[in-house]
Protein backbone atom coordinates (compact mmCIF):
# COMPACT_ATOMS: atom_id res chain seq x y z
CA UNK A 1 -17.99 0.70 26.27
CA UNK A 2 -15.49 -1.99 26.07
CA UNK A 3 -15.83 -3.52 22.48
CA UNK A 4 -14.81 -2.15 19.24
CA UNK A 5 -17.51 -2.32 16.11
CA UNK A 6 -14.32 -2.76 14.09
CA UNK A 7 -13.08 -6.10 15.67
CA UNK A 8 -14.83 -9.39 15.11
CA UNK A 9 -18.11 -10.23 16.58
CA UNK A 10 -16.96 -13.19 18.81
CA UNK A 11 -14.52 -10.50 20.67
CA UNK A 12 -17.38 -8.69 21.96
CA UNK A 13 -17.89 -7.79 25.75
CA UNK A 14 -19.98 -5.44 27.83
CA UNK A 15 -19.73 -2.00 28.74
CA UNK A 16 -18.29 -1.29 32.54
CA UNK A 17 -21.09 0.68 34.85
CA UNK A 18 -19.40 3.18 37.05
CA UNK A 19 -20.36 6.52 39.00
CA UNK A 20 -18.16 9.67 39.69
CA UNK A 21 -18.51 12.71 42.03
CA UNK A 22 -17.13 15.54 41.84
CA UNK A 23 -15.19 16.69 45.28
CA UNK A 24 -14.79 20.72 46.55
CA UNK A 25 -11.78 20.98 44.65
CA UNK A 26 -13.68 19.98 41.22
CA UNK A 27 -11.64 16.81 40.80
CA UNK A 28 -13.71 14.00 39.70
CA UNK A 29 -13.87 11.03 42.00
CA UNK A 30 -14.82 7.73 41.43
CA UNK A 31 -17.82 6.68 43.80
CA UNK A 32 -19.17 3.21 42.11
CA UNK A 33 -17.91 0.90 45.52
CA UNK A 34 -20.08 3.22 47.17
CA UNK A 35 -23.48 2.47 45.00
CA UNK A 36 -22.93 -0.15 43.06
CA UNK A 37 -22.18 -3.57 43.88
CA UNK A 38 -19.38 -5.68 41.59
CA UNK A 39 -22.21 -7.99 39.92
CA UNK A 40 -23.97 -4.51 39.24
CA UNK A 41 -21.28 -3.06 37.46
CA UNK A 42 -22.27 -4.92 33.91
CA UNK A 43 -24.19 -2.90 31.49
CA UNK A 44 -25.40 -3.49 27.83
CA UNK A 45 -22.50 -4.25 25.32
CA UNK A 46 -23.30 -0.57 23.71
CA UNK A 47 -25.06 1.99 25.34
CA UNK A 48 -25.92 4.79 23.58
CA UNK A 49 -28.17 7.22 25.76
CA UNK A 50 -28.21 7.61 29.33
CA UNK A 51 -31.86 8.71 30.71
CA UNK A 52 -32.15 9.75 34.36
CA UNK A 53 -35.55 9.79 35.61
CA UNK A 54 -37.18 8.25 39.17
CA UNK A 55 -38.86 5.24 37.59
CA UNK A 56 -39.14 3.62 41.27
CA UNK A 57 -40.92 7.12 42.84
CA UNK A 58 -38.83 6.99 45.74
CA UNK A 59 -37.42 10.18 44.84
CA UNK A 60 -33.80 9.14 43.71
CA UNK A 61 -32.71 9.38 40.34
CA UNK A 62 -32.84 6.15 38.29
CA UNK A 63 -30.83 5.30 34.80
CA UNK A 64 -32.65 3.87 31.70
CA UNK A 65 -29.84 2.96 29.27
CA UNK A 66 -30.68 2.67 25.58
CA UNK A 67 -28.66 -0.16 23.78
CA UNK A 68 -28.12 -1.15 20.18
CA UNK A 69 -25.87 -4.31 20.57
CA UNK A 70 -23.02 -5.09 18.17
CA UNK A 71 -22.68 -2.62 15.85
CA UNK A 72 -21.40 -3.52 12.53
CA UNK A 73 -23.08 -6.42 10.69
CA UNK A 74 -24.90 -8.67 11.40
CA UNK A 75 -26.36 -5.46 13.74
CA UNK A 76 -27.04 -8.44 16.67
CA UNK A 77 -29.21 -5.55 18.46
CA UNK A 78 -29.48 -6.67 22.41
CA UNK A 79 -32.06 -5.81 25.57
CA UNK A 80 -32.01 -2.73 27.11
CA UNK A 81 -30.63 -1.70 30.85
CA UNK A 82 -32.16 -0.10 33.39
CA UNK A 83 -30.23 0.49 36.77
CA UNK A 84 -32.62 1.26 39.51
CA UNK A 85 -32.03 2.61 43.26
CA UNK A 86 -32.63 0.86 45.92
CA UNK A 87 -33.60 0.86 49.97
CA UNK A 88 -30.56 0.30 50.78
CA UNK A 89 -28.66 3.19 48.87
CA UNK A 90 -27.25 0.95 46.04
CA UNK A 91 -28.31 0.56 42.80
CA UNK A 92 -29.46 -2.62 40.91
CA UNK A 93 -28.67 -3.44 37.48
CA UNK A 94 -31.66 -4.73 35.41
CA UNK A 95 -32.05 -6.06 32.05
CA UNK A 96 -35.62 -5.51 30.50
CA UNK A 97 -37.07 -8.62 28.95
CA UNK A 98 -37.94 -9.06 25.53
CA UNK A 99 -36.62 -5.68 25.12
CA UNK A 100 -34.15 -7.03 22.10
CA UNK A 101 -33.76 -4.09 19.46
CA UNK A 102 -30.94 -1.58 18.06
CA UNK A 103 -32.43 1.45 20.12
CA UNK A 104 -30.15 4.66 19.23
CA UNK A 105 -32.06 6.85 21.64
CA UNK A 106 -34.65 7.24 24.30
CA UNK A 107 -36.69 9.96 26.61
CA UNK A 108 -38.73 9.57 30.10
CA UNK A 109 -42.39 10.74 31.24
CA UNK A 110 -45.16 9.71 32.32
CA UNK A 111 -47.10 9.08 29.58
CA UNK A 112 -50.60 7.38 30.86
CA UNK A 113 -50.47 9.78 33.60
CA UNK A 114 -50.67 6.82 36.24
CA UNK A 115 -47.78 8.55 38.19
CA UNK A 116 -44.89 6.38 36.83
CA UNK A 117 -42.45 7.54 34.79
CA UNK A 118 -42.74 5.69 30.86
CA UNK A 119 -40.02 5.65 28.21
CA UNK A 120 -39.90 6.57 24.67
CA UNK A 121 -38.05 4.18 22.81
CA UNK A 122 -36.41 5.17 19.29
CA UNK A 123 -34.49 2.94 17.36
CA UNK A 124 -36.02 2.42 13.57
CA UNK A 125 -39.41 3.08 14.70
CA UNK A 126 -40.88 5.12 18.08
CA UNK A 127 -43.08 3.16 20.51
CA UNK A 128 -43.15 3.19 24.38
CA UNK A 129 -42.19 0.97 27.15
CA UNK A 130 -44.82 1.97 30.06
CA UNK A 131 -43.56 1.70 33.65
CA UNK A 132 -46.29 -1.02 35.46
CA UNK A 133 -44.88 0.39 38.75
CA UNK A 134 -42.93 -3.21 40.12
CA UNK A 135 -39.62 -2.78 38.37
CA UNK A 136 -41.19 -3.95 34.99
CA UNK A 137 -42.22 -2.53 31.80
CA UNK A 138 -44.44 -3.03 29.08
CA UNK A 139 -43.97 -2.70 25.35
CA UNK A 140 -46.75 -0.28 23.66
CA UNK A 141 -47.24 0.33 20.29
CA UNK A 142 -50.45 1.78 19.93
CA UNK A 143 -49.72 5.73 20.77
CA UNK A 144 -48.05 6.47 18.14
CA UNK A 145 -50.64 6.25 15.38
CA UNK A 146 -48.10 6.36 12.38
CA UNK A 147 -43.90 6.53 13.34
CA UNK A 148 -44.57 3.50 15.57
CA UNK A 149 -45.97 1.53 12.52
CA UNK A 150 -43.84 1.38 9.59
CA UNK A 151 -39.64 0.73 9.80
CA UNK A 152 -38.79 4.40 9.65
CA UNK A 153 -35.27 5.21 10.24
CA UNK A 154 -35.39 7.45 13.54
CA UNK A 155 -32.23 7.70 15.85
CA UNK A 156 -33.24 10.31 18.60
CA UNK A 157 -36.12 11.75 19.72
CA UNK A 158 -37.12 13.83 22.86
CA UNK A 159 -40.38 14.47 25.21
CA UNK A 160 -41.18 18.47 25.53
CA UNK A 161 -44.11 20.19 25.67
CA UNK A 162 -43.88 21.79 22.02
CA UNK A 163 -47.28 24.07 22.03
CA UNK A 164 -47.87 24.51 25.83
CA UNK A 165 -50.52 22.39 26.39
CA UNK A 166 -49.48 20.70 30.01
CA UNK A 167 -48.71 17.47 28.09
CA UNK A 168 -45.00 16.46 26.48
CA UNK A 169 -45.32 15.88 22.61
CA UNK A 170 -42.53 13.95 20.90
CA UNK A 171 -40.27 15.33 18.91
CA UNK A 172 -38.12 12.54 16.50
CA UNK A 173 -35.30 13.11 14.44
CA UNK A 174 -32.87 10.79 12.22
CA UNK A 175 -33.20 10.46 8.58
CA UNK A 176 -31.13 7.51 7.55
CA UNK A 177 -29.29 8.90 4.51
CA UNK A 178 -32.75 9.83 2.79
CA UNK A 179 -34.26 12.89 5.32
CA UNK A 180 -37.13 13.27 2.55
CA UNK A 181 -38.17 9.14 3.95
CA UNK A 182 -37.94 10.02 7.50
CA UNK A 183 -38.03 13.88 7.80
CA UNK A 184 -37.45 14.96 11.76
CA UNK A 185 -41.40 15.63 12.96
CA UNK A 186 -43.54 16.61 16.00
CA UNK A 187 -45.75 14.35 17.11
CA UNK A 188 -48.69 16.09 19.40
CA UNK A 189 -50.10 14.54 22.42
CA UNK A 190 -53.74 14.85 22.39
CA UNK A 191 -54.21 15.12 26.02
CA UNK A 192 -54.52 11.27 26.69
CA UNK A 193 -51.29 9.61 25.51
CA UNK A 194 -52.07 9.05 22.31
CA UNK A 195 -49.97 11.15 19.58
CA UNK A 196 -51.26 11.61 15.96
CA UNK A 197 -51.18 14.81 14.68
CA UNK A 198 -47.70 15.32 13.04
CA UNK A 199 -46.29 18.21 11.63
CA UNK A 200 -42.82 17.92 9.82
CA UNK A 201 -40.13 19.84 10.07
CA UNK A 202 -38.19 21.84 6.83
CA UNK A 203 -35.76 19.25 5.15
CA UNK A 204 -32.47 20.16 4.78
CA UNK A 205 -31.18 21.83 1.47
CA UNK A 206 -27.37 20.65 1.92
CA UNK A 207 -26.04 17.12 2.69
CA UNK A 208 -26.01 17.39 6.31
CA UNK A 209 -29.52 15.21 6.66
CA UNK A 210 -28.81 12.76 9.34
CA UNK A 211 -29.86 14.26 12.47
CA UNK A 212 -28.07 12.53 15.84
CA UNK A 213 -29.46 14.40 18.85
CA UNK A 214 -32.04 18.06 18.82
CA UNK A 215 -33.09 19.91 21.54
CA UNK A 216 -36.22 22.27 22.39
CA UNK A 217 -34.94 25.66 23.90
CA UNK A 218 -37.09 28.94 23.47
CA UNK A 219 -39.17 28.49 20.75
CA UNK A 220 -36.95 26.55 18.46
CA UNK A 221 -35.90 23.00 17.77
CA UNK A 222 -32.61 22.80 17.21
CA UNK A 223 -31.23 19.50 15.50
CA UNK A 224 -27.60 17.97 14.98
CA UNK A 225 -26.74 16.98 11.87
CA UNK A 226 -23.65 15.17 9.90
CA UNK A 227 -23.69 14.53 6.12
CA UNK A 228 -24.60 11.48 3.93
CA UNK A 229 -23.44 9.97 0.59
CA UNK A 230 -21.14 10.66 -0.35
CA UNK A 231 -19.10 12.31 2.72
CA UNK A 232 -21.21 9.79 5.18
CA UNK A 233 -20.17 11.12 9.04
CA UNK A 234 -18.10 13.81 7.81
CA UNK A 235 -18.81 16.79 9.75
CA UNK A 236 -21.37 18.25 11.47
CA UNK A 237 -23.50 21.25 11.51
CA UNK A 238 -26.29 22.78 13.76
CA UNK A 239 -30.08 23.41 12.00
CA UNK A 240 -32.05 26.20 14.48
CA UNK A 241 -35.89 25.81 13.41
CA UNK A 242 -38.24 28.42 14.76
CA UNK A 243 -41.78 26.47 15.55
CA UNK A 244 -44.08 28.91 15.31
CA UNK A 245 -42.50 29.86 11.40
CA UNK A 246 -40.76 26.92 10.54
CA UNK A 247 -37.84 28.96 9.11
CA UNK A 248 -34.69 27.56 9.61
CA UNK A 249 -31.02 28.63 9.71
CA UNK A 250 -28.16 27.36 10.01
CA UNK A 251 -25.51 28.26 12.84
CA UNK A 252 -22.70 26.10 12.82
CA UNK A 253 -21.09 24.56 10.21
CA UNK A 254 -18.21 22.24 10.37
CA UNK A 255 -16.66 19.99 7.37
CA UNK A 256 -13.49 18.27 8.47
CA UNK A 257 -12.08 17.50 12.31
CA UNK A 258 -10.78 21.59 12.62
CA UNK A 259 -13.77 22.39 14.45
CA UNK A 260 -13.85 25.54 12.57
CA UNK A 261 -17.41 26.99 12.42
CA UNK A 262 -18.00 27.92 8.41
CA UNK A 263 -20.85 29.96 9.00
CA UNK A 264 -19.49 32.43 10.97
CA UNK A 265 -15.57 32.97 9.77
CA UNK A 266 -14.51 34.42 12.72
CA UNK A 267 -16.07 31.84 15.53
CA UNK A 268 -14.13 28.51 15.64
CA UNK A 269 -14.68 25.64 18.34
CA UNK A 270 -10.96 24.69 20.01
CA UNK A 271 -9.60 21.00 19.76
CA UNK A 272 -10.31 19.29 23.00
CA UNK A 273 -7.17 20.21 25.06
CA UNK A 274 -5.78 22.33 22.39
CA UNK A 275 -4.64 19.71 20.15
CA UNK A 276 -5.23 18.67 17.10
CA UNK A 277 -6.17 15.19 16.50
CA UNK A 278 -3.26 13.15 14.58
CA UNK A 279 -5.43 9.76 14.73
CA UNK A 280 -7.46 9.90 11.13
CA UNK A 281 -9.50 7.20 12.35
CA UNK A 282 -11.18 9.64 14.87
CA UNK A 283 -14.81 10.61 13.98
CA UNK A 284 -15.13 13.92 12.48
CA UNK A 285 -18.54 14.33 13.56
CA UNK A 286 -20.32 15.66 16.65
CA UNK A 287 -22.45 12.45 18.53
CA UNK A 288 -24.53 15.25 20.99
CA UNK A 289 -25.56 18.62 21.84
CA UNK A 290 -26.85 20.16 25.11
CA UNK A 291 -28.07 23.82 25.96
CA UNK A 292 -26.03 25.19 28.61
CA UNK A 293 -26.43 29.16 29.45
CA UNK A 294 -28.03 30.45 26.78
CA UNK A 295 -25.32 28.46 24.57
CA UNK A 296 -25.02 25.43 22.56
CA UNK A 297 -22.23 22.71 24.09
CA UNK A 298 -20.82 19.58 23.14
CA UNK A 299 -17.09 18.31 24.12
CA UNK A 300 -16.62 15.61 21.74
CA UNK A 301 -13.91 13.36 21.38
CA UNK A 302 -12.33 15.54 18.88
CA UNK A 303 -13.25 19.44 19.36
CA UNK A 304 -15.98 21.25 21.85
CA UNK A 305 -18.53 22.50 20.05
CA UNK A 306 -19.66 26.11 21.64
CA UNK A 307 -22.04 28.62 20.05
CA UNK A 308 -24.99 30.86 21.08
CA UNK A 309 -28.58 29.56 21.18
């Protein structure tokens, strides 16, 4: 990303595409002469998920990029990205049509089961783009009987297959600053793309109610969280729900920019590098969680968030 929200609109400019490799002595390498030509280089102005999936089925990982556009007011929202492989071992930089909205996040699969690979937008609402196979995609609103319908406030969401069936439910989170409005839910596939049943997840009894990424690892969901009014993005904790209970718990715990896990005294998470921040104008929240050996990861800008599953 090239812009900042905090400068004036007319000041804006794209993000820079680029891809890195990492070499036998685990240096990282820039490699984007290699796949992507200078034209191709141009993303959305703000990206804010990467999804790899092979939306071309030529068995090479492809990028879906979620966008959101300016973001401060007036919120100009812009069309998504998509940068696709191609014969010749490059990759081509695409900008979906009529794809305009402020999407926060987004997840891949096939959802029609016509062998191409679909896309779960969330942004506001939850609807689909489905993959017609030539490059191009389709908007579709009709799967998702109820989130797709009304202006909800969702920010992430994921595809998993929640109660082992063989087909990928969807699994939303965000809450605005009102969780109670739009609570994070499970949305079940009934076996033909179409996903109505919902059942919705315990709301959170502290201020940490806007949830900016979740996972599905061994039986529980486990969402990321920062708090509302009054302390909007300040902190961040980690909510572990169990699905077949729905008890929750909470396992990390952070107020300020220390890092320092409240729930358990003893565990803290180490500034990035070792230092402390000295910019106050850096975030103090976490933007996104991963599993990674049976532990919970995130290197944020400001401290790396580690803790067990």
């Amino acid at each position: 990303m090239t812009y900042s929200p905090a400068r004036p609109i007319s000041e804006i400019t794209p993000s820079l595409l680029s891809f890195w490799k990492k070499n036998q002595d685990g240096e990282w390498i820039e490699r984007s002469s290699d796949l992507l030509g200078e034209s191709e280089s141009v993303g959305c102005v703000h990206p804010r998920k990467a999804v790899i999936a092979d939306f071309n089925n030529d068995s090479k990982p492809d990028i879906w990029l979620a966008c959101s556009g300016y973001d401060a007011f007036p919120f100009t929202r812009e069309n998504q990205f998509l940068l696709l492989s191609q014969s010749s071992g490059v990759y081509k930089s695409l900008e979906i049509p009529s794809s305009n909205i402020y999407a926060h996040g987004a997840a891949a699969e096939d959802i029609d089961g016509d062998g191409w690979t679909d896309v779960l937008n969330v942004g506001g609402s939850a609807f689909f783009y489905i993959n017609n196979g030539d490059g191009t995609f389709s908007e579709d609103r009709t799967r998702i009987l109820n989130a797709s319908q009304k202006d909800d406030d969702y920010s992430t969401g994921e595809l998993v297959d929640v109660n082992d069936d063989g087909f990928v439910d969807i699994v939303l989170g965000g809450g605005g600053f009102n969780e109670a409005v739009s609570p994070v839910k499970i949305i079940y596939n009934d076996g033909n793309g179409i996903f109505a049943e919902e059942v919705t997840l315990p709301i959170s009894e502290d201020d940490y109610n806007l949830t900016l990424d979740l996972f599905v690892e061994q039986g529980s969901v486990y969402l990321l969280q920062t708090r509302t009014s009054p302390f909007n993005y300040k902190g961040s904790s980690v909510k572990k729900v169990n699905l077949k209970t729905m008890d929750y718990e909470v396992i990390f715990k952070s107020v300020d920019k220390s890092g320092y896990n409240t729930i358990v005294e003893s565990q803290h998470n180490p500034y990035i590098n070792g230092i402390p921040p000295s910019d106050v104008s850096l975030p103090s929240w976490i933007d996104w969680i991963v599993p990674y050996r049976n532990r919970i990861v995130s290197p944020s800008i400001v401290y790396a968030l580690d803790v067990p599953l």
